[in-house]
PDB file of N, CA and C in Angstrom:
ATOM      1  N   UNK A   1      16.583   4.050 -39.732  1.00  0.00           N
ATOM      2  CA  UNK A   1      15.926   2.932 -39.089  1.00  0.00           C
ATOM      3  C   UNK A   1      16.632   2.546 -37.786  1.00  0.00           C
ATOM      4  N   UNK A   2      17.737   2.395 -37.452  1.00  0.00           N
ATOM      5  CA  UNK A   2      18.567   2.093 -36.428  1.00  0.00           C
ATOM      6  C   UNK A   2      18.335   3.625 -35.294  1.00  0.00           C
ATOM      7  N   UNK A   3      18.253   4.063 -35.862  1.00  0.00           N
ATOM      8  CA  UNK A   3      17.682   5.707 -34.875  1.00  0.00           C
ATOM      9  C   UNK A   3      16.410   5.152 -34.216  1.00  0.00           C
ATOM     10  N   UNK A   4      15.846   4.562 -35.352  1.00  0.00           N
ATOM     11  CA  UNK A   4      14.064   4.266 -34.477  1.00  0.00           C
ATOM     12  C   UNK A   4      14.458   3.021 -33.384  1.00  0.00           C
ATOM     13  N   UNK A   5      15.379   2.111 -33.749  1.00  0.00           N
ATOM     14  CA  UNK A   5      15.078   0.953 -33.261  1.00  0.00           C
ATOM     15  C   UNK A   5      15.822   1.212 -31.509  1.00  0.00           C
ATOM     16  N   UNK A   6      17.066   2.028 -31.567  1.00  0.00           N
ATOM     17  CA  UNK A   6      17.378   2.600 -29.920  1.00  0.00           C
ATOM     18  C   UNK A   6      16.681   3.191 -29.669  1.00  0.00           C
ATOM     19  N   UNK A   7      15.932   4.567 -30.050  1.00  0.00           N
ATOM     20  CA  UNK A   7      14.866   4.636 -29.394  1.00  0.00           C
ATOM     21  C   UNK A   7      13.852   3.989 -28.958  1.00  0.00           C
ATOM     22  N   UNK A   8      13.110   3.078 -29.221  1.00  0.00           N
ATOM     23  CA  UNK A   8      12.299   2.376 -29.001  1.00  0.00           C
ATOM     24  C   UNK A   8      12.700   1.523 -28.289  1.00  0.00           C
ATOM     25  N   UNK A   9      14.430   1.014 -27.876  1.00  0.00           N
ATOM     26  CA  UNK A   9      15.070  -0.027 -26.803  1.00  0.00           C
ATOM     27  C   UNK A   9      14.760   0.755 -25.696  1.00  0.00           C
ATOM     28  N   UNK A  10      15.586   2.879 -25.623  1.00  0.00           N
ATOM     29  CA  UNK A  10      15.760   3.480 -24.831  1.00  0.00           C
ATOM     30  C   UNK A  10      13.819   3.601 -23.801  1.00  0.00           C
ATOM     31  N   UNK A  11      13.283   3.452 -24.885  1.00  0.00           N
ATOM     32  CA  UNK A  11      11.573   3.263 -23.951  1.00  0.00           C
ATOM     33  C   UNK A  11      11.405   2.736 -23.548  1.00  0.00           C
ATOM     34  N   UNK A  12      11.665   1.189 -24.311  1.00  0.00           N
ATOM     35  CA  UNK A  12      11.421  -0.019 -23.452  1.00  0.00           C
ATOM     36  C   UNK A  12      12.077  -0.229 -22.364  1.00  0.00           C
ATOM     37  N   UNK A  13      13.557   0.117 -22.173  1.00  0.00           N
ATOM     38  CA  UNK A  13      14.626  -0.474 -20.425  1.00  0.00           C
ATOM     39  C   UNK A  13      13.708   0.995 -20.101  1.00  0.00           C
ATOM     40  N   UNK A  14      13.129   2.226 -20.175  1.00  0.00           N
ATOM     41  CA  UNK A  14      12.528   3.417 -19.478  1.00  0.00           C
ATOM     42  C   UNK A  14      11.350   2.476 -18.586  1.00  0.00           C
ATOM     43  N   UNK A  15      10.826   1.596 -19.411  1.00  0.00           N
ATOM     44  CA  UNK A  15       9.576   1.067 -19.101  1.00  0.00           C
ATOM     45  C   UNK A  15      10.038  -0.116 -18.386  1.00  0.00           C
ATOM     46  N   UNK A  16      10.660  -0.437 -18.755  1.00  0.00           N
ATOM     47  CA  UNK A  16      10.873  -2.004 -17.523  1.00  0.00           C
ATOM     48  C   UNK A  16      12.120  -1.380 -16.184  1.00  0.00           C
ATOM     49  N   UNK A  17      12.379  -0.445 -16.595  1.00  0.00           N
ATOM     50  CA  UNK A  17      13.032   0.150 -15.121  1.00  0.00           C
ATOM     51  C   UNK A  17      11.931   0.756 -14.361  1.00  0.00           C
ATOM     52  N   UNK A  18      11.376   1.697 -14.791  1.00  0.00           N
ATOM     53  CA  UNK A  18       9.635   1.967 -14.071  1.00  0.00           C
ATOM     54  C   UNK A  18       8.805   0.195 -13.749  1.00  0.00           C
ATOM     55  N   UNK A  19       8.742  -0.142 -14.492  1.00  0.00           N
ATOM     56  CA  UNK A  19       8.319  -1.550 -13.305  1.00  0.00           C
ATOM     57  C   UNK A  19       9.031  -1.816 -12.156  1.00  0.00           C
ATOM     58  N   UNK A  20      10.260  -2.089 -13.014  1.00  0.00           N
ATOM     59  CA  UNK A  20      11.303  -2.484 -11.417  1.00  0.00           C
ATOM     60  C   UNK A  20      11.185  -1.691 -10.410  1.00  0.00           C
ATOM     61  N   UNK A  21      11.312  -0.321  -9.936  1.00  0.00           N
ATOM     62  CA  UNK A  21      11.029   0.287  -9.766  1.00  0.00           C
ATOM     63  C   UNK A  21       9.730   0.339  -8.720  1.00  0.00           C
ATOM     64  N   UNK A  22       8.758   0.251  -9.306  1.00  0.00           N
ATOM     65  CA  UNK A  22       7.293   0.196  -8.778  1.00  0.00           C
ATOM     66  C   UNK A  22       7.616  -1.506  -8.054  1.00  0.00           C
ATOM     67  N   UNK A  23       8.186  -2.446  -8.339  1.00  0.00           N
ATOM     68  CA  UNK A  23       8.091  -3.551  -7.799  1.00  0.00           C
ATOM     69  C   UNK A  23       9.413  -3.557  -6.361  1.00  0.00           C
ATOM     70  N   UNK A  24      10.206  -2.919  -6.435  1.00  0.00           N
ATOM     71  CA  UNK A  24      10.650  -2.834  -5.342  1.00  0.00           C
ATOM     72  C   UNK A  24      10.165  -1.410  -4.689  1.00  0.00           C
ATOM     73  N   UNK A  25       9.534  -0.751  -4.325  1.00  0.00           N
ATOM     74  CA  UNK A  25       8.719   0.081  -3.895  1.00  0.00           C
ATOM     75  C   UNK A  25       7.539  -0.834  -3.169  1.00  0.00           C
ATOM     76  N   UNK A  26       7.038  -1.674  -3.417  1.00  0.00           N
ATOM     77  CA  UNK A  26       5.993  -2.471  -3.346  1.00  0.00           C
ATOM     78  C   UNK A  26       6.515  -3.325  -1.978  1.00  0.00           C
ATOM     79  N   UNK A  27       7.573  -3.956  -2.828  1.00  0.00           N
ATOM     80  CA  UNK A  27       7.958  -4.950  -1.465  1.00  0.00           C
ATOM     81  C   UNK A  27       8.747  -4.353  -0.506  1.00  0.00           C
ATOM     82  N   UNK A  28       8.933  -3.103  -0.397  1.00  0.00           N
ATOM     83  CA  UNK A  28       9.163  -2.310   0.720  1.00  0.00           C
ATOM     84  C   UNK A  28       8.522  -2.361   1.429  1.00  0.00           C
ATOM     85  N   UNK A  29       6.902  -1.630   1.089  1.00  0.00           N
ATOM     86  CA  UNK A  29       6.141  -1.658   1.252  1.00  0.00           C
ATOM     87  C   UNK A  29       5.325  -2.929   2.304  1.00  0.00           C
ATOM     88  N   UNK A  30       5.708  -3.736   1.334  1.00  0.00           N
ATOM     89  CA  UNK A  30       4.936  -4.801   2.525  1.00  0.00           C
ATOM     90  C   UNK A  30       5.926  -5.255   3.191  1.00  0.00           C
ATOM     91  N   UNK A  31       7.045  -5.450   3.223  1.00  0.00           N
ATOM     92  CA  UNK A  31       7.876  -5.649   4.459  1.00  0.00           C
ATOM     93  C   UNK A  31       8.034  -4.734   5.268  1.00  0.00           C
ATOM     94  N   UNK A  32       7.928  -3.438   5.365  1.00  0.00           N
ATOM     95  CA  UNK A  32       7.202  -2.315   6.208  1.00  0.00           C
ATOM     96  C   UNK A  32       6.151  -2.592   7.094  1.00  0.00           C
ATOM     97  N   UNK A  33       5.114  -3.299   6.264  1.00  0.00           N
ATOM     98  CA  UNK A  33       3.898  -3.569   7.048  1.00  0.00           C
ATOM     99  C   UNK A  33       4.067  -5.187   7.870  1.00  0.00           C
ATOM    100  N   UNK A  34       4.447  -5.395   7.310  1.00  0.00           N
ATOM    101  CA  UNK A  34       4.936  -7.332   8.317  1.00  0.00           C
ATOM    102  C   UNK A  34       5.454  -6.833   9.183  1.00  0.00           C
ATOM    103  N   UNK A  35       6.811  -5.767   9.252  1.00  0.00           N
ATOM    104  CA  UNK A  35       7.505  -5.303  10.580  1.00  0.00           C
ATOM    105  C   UNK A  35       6.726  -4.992  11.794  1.00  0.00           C
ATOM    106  N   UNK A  36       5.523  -3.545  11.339  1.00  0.00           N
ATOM    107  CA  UNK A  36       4.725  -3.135  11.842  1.00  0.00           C
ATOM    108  C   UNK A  36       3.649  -4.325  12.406  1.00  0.00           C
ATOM    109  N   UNK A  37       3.234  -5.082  12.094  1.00  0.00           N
ATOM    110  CA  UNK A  37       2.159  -5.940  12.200  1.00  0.00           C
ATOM    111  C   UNK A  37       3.037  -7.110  13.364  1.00  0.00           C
ATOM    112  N   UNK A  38       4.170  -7.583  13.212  1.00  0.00           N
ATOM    113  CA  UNK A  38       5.018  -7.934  14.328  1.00  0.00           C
ATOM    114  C   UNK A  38       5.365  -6.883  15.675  1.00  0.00           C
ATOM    115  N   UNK A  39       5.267  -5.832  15.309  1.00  0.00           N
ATOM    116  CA  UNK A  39       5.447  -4.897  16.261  1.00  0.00           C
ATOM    117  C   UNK A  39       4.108  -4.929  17.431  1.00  0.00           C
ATOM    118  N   UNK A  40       3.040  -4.640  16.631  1.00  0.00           N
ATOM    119  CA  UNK A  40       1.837  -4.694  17.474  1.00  0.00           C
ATOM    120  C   UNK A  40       1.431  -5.981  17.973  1.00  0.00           C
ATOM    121  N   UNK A  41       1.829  -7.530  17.766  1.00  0.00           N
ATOM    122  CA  UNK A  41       1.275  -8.533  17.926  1.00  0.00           C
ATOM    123  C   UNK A  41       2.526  -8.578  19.200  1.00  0.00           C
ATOM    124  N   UNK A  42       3.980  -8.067  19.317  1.00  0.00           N
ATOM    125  CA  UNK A  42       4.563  -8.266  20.037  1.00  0.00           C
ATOM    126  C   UNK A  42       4.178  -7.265  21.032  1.00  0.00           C
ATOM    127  N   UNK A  43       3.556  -6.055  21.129  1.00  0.00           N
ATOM    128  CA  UNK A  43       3.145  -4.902  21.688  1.00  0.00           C
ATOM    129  C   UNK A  43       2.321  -5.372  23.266  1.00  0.00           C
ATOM    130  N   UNK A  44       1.646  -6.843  22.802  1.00  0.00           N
ATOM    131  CA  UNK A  44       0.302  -7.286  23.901  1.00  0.00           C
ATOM    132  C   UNK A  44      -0.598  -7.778  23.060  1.00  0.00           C
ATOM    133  N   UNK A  45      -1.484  -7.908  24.057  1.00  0.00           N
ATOM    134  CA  UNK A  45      -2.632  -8.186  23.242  1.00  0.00           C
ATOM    135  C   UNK A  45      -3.590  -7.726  22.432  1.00  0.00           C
ATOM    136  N   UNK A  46      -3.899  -8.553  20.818  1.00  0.00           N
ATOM    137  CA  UNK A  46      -4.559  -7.563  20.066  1.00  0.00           C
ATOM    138  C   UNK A  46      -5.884  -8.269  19.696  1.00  0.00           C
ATOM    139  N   UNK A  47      -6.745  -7.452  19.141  1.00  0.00           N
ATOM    140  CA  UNK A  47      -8.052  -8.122  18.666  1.00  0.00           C
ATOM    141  C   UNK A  47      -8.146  -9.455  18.486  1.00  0.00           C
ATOM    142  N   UNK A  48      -9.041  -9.977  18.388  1.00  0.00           N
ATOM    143  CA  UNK A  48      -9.179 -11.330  17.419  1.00  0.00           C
ATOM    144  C   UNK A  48      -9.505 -11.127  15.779  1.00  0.00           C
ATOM    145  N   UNK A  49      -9.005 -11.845  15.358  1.00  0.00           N
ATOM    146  CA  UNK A  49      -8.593 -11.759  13.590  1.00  0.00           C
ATOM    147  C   UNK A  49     -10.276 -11.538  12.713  1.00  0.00           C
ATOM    148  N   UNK A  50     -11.552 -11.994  13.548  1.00  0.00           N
ATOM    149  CA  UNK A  50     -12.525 -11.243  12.915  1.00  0.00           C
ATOM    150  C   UNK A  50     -13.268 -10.495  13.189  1.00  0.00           C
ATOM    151  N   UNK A  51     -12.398  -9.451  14.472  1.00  0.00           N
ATOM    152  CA  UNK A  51     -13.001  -8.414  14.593  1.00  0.00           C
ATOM    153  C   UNK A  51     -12.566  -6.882  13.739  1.00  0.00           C
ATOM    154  N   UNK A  52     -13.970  -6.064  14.406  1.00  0.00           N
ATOM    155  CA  UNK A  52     -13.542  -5.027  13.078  1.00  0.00           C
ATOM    156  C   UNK A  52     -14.010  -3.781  13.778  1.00  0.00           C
ATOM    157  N   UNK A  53     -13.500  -2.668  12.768  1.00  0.00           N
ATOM    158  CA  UNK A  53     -13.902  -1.200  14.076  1.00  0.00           C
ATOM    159  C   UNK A  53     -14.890  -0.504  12.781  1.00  0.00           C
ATOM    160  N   UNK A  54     -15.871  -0.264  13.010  1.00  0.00           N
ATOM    161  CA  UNK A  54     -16.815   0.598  12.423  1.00  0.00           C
ATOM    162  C   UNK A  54     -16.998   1.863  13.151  1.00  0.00           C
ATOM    163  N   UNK A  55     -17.484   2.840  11.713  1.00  0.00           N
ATOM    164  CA  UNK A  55     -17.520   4.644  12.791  1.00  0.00           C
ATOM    165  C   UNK A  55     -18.460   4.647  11.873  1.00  0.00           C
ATOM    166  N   UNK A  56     -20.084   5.188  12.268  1.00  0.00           N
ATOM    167  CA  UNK A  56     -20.743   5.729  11.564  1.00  0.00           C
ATOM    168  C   UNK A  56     -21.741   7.102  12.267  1.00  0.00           C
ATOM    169  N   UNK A  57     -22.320   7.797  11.640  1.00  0.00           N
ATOM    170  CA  UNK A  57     -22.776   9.205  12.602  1.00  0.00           C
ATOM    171  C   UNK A  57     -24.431   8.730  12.362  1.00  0.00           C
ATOM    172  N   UNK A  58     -24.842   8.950  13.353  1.00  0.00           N
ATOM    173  CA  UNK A  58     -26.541   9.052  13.715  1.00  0.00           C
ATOM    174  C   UNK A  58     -26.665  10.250  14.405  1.00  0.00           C
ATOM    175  N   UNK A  59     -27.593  10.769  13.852  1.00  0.00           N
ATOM    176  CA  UNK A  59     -28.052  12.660  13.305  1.00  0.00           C
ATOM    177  C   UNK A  59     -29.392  11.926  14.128  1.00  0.00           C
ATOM    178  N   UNK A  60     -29.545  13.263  15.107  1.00  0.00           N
ATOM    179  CA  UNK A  60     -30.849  13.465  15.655  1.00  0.00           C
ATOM    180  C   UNK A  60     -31.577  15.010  15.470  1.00  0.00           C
ATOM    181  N   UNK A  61     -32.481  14.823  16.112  1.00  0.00           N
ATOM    182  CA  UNK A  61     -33.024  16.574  15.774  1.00  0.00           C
ATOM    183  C   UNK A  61     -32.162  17.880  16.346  1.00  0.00           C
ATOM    184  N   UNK A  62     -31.342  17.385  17.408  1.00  0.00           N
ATOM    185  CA  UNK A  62     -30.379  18.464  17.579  1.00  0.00           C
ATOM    186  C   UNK A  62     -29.397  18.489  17.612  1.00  0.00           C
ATOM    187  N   UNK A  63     -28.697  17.359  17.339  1.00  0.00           N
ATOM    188  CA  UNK A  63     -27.053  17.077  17.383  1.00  0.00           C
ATOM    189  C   UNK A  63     -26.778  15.734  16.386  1.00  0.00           C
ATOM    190  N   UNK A  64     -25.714  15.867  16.082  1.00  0.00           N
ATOM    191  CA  UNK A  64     -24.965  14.133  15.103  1.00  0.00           C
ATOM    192  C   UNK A  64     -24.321  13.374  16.334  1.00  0.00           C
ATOM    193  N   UNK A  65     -24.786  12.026  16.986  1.00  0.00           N
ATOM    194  CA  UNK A  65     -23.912  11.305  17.463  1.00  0.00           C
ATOM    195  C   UNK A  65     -23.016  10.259  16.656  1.00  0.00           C
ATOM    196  N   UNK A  66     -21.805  10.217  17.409  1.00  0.00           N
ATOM    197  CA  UNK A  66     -20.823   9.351  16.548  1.00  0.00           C
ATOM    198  C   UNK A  66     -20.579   7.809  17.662  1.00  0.00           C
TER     199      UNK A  66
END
């Protein structure tokens, strides 16, 4: 019984180190992107906050325009 019960500790810190893990990965992640996002706002001037970029293709009888 004590065999089952470390194993089943050794899964569980497996499993809450894989969170940790995934949770500092994450906030890398977005402090990566805040850097970046300060970078471009310091870069000049950028869009206004509700604009947006769309790409879509319109197909005619002899060519796809984009």
């Amino acid at each position: 019984m004590q065999y089952e019960n470390k194993a089943t500790l050794r899964i569980m810190t497996t499993k809450q180190d894989d969170i940790i893990n995934r949770a500092e990965l994450l906030q890398q992640g977005i402090a990566t992107l805040q850097l970046q996002i300060q970078q471009i706002k310091a870069s000049g001037e950028v869009a206004p906050p509700d604009c947006c970029v769309l790409r879509y293709q319109a197909r005619g009888q002899k060519s796809a325009y984009w």
